[in-house]
C-alpha atoms as a PDB file:
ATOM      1  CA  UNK A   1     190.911  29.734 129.743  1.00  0.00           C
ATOM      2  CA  UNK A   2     191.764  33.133 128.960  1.00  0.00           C
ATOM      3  CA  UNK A   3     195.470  33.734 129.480  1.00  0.00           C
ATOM      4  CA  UNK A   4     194.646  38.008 129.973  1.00  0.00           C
ATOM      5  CA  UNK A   5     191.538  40.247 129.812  1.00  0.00           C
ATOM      6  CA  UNK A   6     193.387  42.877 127.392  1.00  0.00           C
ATOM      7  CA  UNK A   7     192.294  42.554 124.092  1.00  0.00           C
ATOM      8  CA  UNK A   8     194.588  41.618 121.416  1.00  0.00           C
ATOM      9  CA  UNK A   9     194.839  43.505 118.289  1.00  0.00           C
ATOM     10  CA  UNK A  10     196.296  40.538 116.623  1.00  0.00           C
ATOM     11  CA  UNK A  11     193.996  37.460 117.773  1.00  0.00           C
ATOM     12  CA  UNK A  12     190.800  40.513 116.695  1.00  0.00           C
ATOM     13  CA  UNK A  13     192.325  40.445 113.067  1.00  0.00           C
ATOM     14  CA  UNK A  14     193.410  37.288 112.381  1.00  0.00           C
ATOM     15  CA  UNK A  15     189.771  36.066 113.799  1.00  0.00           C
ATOM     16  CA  UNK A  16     187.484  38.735 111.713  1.00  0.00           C
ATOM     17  CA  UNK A  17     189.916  37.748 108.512  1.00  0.00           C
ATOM     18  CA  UNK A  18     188.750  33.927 109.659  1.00  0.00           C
ATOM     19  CA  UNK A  19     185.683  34.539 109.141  1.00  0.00           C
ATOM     20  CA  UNK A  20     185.530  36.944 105.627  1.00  0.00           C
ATOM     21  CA  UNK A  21     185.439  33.722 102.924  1.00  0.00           C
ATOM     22  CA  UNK A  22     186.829  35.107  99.510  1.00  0.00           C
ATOM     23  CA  UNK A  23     183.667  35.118  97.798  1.00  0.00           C
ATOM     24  CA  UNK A  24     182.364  37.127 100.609  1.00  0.00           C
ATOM     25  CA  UNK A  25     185.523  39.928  99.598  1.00  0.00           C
ATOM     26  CA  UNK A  26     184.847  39.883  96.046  1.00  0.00           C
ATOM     27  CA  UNK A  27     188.022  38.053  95.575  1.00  0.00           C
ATOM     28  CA  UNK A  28     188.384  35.142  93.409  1.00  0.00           C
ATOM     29  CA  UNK A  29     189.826  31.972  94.479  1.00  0.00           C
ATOM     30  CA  UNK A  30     192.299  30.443  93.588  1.00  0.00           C
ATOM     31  CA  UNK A  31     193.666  26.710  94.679  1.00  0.00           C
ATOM     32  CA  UNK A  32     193.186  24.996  97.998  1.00  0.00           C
ATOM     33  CA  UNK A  33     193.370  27.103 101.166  1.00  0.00           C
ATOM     34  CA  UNK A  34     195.175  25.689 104.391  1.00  0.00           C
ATOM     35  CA  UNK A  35     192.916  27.877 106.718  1.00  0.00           C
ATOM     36  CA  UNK A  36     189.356  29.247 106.516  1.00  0.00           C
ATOM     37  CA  UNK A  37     188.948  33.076 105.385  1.00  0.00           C
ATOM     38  CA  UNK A  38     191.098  35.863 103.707  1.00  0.00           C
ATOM     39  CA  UNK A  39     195.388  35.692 103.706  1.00  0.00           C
ATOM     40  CA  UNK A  40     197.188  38.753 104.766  1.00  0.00           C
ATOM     41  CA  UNK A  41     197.986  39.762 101.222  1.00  0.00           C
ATOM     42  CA  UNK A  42     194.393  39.633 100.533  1.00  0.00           C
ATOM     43  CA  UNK A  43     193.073  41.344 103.161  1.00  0.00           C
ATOM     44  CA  UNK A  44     196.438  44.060 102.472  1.00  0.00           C
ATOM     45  CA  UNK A  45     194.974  44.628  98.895  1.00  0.00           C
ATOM     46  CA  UNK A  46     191.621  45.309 100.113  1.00  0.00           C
ATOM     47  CA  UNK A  47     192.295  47.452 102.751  1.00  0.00           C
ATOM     48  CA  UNK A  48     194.706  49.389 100.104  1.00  0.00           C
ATOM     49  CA  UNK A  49     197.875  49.447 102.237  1.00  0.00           C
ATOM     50  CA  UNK A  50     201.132  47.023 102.000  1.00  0.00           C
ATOM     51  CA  UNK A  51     201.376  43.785 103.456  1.00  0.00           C
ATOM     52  CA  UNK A  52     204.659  44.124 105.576  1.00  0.00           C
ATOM     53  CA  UNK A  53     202.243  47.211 107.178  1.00  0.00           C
ATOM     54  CA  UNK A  54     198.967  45.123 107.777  1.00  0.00           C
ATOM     55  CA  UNK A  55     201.645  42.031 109.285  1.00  0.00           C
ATOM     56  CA  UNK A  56     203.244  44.596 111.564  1.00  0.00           C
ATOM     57  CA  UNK A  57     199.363  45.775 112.533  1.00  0.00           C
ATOM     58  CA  UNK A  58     198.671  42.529 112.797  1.00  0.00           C
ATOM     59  CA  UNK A  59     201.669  41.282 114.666  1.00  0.00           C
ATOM     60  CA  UNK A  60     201.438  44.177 117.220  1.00  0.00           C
ATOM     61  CA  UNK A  61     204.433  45.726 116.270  1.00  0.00           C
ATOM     62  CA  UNK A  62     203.222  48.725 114.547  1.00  0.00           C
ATOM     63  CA  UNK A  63     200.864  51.077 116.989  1.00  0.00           C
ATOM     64  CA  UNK A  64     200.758  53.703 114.909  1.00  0.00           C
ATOM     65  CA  UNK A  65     198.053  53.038 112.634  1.00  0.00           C
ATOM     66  CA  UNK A  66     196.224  55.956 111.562  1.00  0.00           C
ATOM     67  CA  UNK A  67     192.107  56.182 111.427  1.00  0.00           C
ATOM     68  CA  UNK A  68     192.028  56.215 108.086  1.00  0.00           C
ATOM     69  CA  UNK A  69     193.994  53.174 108.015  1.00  0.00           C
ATOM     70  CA  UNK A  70     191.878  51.477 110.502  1.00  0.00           C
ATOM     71  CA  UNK A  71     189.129  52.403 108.940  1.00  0.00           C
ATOM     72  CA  UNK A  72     190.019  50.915 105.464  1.00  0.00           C
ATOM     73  CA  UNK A  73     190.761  47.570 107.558  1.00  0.00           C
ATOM     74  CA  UNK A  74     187.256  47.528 109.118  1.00  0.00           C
ATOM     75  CA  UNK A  75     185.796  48.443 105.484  1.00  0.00           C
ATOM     76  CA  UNK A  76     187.816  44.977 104.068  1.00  0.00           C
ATOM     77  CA  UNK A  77     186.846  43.258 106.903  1.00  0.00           C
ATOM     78  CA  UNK A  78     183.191  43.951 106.474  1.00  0.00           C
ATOM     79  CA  UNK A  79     182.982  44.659 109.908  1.00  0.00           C
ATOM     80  CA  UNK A  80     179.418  45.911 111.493  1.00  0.00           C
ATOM     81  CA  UNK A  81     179.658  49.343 113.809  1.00  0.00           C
ATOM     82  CA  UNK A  82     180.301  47.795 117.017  1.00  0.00           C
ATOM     83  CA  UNK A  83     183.150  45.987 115.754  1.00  0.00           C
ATOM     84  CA  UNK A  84     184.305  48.850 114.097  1.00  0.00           C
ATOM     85  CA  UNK A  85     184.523  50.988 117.047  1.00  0.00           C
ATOM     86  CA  UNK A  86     186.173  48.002 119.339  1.00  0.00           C
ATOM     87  CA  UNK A  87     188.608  47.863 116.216  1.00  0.00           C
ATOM     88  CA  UNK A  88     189.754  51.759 117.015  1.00  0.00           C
ATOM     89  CA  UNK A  89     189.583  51.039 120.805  1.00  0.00           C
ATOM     90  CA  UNK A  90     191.939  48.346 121.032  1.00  0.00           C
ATOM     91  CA  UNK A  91     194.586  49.711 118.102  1.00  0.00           C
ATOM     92  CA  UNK A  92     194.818  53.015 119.262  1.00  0.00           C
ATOM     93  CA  UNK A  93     194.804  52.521 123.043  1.00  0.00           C
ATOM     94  CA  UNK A  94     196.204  55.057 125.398  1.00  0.00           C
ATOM     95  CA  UNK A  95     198.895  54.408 127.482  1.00  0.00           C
ATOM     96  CA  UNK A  96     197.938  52.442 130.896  1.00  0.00           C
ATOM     97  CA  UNK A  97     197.303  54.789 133.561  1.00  0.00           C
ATOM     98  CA  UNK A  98     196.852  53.856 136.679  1.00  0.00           C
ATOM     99  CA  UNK A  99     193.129  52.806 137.501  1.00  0.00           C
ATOM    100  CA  UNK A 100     191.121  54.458 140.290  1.00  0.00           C
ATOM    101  CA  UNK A 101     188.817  52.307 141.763  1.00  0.00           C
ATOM    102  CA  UNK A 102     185.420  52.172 140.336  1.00  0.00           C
ATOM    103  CA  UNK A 103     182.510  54.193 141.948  1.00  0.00           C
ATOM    104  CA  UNK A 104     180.089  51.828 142.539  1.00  0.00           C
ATOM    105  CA  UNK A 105     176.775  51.990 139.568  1.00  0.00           C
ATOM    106  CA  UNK A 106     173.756  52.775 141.065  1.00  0.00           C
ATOM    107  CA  UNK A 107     170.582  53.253 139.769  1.00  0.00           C
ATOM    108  CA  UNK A 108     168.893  56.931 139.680  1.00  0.00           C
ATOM    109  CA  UNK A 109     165.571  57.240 141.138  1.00  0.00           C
ATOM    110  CA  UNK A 110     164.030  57.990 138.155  1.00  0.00           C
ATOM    111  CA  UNK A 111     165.172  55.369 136.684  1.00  0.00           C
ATOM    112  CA  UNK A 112     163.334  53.304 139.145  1.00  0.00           C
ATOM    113  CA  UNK A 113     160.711  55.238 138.817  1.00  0.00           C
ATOM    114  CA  UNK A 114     160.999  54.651 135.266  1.00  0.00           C
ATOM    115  CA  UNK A 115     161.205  50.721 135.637  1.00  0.00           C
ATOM    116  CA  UNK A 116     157.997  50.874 137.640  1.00  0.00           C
ATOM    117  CA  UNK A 117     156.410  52.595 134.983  1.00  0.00           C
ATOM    118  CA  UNK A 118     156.838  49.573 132.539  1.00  0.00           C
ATOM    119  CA  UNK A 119     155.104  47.594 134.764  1.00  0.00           C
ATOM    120  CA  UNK A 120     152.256  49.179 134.524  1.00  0.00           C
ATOM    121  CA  UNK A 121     152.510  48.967 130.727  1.00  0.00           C
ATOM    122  CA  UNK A 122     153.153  44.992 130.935  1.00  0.00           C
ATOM    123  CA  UNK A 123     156.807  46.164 129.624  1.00  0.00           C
ATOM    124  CA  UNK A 124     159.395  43.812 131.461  1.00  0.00           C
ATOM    125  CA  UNK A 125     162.320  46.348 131.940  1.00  0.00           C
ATOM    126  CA  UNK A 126     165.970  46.002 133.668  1.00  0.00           C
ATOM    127  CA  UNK A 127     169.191  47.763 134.118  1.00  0.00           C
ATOM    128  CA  UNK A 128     172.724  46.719 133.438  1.00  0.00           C
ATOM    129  CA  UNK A 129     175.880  48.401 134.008  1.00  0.00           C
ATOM    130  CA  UNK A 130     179.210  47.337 133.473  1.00  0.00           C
ATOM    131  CA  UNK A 131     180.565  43.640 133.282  1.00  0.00           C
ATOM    132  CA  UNK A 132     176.928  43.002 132.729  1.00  0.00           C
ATOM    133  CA  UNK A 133     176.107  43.111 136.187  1.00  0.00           C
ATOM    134  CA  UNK A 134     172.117  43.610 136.599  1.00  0.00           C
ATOM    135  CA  UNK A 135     171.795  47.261 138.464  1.00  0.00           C
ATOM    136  CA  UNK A 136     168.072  46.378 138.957  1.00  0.00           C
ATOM    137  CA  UNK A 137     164.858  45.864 137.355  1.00  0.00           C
ATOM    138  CA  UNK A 138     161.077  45.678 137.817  1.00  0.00           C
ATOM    139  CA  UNK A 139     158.546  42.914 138.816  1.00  0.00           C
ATOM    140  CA  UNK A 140     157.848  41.809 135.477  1.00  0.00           C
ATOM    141  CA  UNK A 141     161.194  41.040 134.437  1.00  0.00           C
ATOM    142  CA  UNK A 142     161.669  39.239 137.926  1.00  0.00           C
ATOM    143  CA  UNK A 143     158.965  37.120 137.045  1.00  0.00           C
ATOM    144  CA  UNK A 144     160.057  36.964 133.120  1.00  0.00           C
ATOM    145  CA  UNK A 145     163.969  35.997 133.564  1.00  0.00           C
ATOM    146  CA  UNK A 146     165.099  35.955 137.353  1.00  0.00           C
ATOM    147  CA  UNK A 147     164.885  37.649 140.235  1.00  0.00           C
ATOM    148  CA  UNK A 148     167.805  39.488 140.744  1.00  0.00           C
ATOM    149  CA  UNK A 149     167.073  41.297 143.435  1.00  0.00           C
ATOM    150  CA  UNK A 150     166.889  38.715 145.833  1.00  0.00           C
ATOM    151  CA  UNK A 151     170.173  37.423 144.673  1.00  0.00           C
ATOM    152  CA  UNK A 152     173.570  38.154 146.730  1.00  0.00           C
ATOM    153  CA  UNK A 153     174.781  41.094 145.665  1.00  0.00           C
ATOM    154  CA  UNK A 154     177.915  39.092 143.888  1.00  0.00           C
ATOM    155  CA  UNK A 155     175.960  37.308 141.382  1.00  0.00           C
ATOM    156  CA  UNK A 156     173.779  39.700 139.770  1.00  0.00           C
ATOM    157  CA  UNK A 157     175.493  39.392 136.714  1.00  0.00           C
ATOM    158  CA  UNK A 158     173.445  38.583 133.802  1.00  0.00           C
ATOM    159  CA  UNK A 159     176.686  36.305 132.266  1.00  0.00           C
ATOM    160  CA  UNK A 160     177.118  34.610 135.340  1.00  0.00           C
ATOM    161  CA  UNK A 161     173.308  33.673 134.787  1.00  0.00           C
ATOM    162  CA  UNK A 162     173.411  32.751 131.376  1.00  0.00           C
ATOM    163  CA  UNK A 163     176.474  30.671 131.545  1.00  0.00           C
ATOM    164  CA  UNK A 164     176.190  29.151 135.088  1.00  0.00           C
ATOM    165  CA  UNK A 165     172.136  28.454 135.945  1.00  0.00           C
ATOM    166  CA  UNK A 166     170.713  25.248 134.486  1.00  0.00           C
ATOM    167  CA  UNK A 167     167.415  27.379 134.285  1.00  0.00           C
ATOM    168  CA  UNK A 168     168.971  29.598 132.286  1.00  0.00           C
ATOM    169  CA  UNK A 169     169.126  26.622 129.509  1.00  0.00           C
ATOM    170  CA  UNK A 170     165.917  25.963 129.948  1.00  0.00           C
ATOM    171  CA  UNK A 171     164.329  29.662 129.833  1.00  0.00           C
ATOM    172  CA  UNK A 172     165.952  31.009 126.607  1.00  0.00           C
ATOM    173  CA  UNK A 173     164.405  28.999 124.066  1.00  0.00           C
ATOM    174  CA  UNK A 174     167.849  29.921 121.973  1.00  0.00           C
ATOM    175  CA  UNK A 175     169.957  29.595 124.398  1.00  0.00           C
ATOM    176  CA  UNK A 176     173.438  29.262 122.089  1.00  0.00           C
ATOM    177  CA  UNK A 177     172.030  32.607 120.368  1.00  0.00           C
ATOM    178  CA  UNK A 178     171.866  34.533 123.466  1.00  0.00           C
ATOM    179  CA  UNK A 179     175.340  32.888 124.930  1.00  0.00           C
ATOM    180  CA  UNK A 180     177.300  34.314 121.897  1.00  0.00           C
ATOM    181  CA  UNK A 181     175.546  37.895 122.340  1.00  0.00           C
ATOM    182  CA  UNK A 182     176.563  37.612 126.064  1.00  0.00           C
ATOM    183  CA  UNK A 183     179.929  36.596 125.418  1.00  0.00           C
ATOM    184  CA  UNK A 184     180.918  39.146 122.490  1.00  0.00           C
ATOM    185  CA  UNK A 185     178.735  41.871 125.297  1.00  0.00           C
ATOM    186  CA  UNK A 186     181.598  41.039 127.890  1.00  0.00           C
ATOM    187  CA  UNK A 187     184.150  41.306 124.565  1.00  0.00           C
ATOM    188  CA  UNK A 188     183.184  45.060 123.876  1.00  0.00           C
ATOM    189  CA  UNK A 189     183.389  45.875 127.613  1.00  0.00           C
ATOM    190  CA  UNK A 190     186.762  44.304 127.801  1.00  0.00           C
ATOM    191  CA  UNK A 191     187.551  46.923 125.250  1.00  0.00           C
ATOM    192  CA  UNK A 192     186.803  49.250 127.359  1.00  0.00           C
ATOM    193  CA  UNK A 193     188.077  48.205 130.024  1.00  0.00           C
ATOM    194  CA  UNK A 194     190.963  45.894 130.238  1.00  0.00           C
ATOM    195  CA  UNK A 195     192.386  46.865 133.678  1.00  0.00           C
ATOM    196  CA  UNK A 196     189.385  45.978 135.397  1.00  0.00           C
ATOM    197  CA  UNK A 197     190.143  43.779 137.874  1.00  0.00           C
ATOM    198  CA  UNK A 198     186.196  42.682 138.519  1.00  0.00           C
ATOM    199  CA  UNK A 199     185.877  41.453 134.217  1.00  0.00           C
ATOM    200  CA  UNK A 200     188.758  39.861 134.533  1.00  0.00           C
ATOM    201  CA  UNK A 201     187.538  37.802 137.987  1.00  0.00           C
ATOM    202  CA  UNK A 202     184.049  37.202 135.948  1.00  0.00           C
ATOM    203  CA  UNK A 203     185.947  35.974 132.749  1.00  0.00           C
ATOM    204  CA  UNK A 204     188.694  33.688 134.746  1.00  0.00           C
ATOM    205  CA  UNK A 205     185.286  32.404 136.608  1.00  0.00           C
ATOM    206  CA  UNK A 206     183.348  31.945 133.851  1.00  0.00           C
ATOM    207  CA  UNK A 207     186.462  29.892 131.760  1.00  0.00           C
ATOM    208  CA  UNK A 208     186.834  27.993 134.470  1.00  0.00           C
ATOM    209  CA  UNK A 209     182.974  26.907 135.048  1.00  0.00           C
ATOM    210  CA  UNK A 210     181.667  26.994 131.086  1.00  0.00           C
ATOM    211  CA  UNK A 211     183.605  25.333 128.523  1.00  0.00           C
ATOM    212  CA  UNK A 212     180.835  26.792 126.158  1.00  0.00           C
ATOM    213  CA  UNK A 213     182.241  30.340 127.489  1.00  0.00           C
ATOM    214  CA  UNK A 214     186.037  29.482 126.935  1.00  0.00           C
ATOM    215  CA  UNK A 215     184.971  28.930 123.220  1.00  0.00           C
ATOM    216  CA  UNK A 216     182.993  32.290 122.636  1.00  0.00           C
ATOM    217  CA  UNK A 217     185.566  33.712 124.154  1.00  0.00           C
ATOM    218  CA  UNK A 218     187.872  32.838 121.757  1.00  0.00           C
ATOM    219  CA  UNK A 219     186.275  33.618 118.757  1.00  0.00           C
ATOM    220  CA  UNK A 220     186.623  37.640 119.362  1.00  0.00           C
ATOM    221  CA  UNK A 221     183.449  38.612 118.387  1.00  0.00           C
ATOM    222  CA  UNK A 222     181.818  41.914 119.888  1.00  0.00           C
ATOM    223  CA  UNK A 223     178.418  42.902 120.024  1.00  0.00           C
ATOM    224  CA  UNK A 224     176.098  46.190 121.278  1.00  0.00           C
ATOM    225  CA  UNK A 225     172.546  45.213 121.604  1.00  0.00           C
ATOM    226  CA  UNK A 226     169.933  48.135 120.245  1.00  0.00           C
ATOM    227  CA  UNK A 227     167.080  46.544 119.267  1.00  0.00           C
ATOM    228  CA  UNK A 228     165.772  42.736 118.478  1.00  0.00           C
ATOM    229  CA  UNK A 229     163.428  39.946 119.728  1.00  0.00           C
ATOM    230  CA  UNK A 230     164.081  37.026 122.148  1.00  0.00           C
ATOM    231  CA  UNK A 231     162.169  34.196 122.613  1.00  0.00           C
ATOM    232  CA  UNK A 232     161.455  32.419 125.829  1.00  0.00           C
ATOM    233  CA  UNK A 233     160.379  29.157 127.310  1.00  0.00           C
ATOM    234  CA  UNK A 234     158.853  30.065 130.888  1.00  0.00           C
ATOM    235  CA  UNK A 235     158.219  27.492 133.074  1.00  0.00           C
ATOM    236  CA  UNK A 236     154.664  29.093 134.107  1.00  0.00           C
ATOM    237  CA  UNK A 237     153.119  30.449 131.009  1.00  0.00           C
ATOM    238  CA  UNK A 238     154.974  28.697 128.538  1.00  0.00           C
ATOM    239  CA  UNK A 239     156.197  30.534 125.052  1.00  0.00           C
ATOM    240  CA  UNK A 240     156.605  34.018 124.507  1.00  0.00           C
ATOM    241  CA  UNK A 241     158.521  36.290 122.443  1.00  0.00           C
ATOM    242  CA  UNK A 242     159.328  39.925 123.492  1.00  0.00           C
ATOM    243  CA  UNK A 243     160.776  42.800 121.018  1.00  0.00           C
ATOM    244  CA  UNK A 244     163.196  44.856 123.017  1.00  0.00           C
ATOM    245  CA  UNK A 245     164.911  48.521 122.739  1.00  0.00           C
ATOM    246  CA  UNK A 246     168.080  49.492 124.494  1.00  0.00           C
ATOM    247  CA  UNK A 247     167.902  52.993 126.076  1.00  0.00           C
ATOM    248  CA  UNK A 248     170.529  55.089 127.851  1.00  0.00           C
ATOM    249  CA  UNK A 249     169.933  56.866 131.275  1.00  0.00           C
ATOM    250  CA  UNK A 250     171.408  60.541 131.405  1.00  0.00           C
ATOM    251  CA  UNK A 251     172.783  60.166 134.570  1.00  0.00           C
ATOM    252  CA  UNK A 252     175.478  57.053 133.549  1.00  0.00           C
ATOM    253  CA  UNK A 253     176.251  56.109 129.750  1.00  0.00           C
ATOM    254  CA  UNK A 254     177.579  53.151 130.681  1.00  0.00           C
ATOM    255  CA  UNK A 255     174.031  52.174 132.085  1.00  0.00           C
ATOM    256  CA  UNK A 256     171.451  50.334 129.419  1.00  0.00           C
ATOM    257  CA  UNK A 257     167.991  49.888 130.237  1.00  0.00           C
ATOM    258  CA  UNK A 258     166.555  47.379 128.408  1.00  0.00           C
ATOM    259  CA  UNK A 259     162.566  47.277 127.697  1.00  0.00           C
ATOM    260  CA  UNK A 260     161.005  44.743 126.445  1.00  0.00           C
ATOM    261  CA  UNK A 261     157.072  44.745 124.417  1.00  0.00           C
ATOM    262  CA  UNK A 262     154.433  42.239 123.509  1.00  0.00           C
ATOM    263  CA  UNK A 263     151.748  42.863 120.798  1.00  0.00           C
ATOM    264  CA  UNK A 264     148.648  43.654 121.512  1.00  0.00           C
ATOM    265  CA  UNK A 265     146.762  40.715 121.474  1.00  0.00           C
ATOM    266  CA  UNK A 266     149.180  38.357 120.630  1.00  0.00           C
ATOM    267  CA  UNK A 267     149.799  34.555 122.927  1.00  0.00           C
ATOM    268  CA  UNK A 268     152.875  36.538 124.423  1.00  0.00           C
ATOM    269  CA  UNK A 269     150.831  39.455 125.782  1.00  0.00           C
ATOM    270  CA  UNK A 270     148.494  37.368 127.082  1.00  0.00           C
ATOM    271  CA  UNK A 271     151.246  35.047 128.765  1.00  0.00           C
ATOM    272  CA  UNK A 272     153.002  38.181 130.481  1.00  0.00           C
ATOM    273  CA  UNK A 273     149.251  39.148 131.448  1.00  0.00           C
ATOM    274  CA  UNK A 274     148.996  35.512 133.337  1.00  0.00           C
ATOM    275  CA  UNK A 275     152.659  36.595 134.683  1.00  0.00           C
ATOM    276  CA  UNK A 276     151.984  39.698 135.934  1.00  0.00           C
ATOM    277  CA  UNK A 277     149.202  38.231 138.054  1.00  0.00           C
ATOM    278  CA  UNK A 278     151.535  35.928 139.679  1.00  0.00           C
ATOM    279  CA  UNK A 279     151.517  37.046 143.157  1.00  0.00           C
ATOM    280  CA  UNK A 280     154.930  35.985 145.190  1.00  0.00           C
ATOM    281  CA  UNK A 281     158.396  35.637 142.698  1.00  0.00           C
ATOM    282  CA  UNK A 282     160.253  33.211 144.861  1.00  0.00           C
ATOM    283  CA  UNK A 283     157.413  30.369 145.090  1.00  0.00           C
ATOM    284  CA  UNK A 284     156.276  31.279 141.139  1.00  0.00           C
ATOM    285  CA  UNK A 285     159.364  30.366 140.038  1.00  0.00           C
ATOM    286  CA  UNK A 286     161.893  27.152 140.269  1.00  0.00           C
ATOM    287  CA  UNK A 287     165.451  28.416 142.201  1.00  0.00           C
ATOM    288  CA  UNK A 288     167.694  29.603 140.482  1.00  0.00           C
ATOM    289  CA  UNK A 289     171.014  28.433 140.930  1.00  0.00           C
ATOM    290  CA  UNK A 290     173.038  31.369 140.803  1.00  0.00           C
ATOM    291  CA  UNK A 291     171.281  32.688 143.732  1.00  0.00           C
ATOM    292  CA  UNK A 292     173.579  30.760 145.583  1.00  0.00           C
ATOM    293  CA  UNK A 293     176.920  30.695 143.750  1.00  0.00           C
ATOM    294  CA  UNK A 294     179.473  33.091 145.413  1.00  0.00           C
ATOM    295  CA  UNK A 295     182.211  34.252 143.835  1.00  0.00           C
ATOM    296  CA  UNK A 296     185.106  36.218 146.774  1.00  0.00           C
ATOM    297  CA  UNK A 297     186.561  38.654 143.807  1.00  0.00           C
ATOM    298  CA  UNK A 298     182.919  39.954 142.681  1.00  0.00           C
ATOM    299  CA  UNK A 299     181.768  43.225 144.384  1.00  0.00           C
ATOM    300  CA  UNK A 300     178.283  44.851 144.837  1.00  0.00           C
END
């Protein structure tokens, strides 16, 4: 279980110089290693700067590391752009100030509106905010993944879904694929946002209930979904596979819709046709088990 929700600086290094194998780095090796992935020195030659400076970094007892510096790091590293920019969030945080409480996210009308819209276009579409919580979405995706909507208010969380509902297991035909996304997801908003008190209840509960959790969590990866597929395993229509795009309301940045598309003609547009012509959600569909798990620290 996760002893604190702030991210370490040190446990992000050593793990992203775990996982950089020498041949990977350009770097020639010699004689056994005791541990997987680059030494300090190593990683202190790449990133052109001395090693008593990159064991300080790396130690936590240097913070001020310029962006330059950081950025020669994440350019050793190899590290993609969302690590890159959870690197410069959690080296060069601010001071802690003390943390108003969140307005509650809610979703614009026309970005229901919006959601709506997809249906029409056989688009599932939903809305998450921050911790992953599920701000809404439209009948398709109901149908598709779950229905949130109907869910207490506490648990519309897509993590707590993926982690915690048996049909979640069953639905995502690579399940350990999207588990890692959702856990480095929560990663990048910890970033973020270390002092919130609501991540941290959704972390603590999700250590306690999914060992698989407690071990994503501890590899420190991070993770911004833009664009990809997913493939599915519905228990009505059987197997699909949906491209989807990330967009960003105006109104909220830290608000994704995501959209999801068929081809035309393909088995999957014709399964989300048979979907969409499913008339009730709640009978369609097996219950969910999250629907009824309650968790006191979770708000709206």
């Amino acid at each position: 279980m996760p002893d604190q929700l702030e991210p370490s600086l040190a446990d992000f290094l050593r793990a992203a110089r775990g996982r950089l194998s020498p041949d990977d780095a350009g770097i020639s090796d010699a004689g056994r290693r005791r541990v997987d992935g680059l030494r300090r020195e190593e990683l202190a030659m790449l990133a052109g700067v001395s090693v008593d400076y990159y064991t300080r970094l790396e130690q936590g007892r240097s913070k001020s590391a310029s962006l330059e510096v950081l950025d020669a790091i994440a350019d050793a590293l190899q590290l993609d752009d969302s690590e890159r920019t959870h690197l410069h969030t959690i080296a060069r945080r601010e001071p802690t100030r003390r943390r108003r409480a969140d307005k509650p996210q809610r979703l614009h009308e026309s970005t229901r509106e919006l959601l709506a819209t997809f249906d029409t276009a056989l688009q599932p579409a939903f809305v998450l905010g921050r911790r992953l919580d599920v701000l809404g979405h439209n009948r398709l995706a109901g149908l598709l993944v779950a229905d949130f909507e109907n869910m207490p208010a506490a648990v519309r969380n897509q993590a707590r879904f993926v982690f915690l509902d048996p049909h979640a297991r069953d639905l995502y035909s690579d399940w350990d694929g999207v588990a890692a996304d959702t856990a480095a997801m929560l990663r990048m908003d910890a970033g973020k946002h270390s002092d919130d008190p609501r991540l941290g209840a959704l972390v603590g509960e999700l250590s306690i209930h999914s060992p698989e959790f407690v071990k994503l969590w501890a590899r420190n990866r991070v993770h911004e979904r833009s664009v990809g597929t997913k493939r599915y395993h519905h228990p009505v229509v059987g197997d699909l596979t949906v491209a989807y795009q990330a967009l960003t309301p105006g109104d909220d940045p830290e608000q994704t819709i995501f959209v999801y598309r068929t081809e035309p003609g393909s088995a999957s547009r014709h399964a989300l046709q048979l979907l969409s012509g499913i008339a009730d959600v709640p009978s369609a569909l097996p219950a969910t088990e999250t629907a009824v798990r309650r968790t006191p620290d979770a708000g709206a």
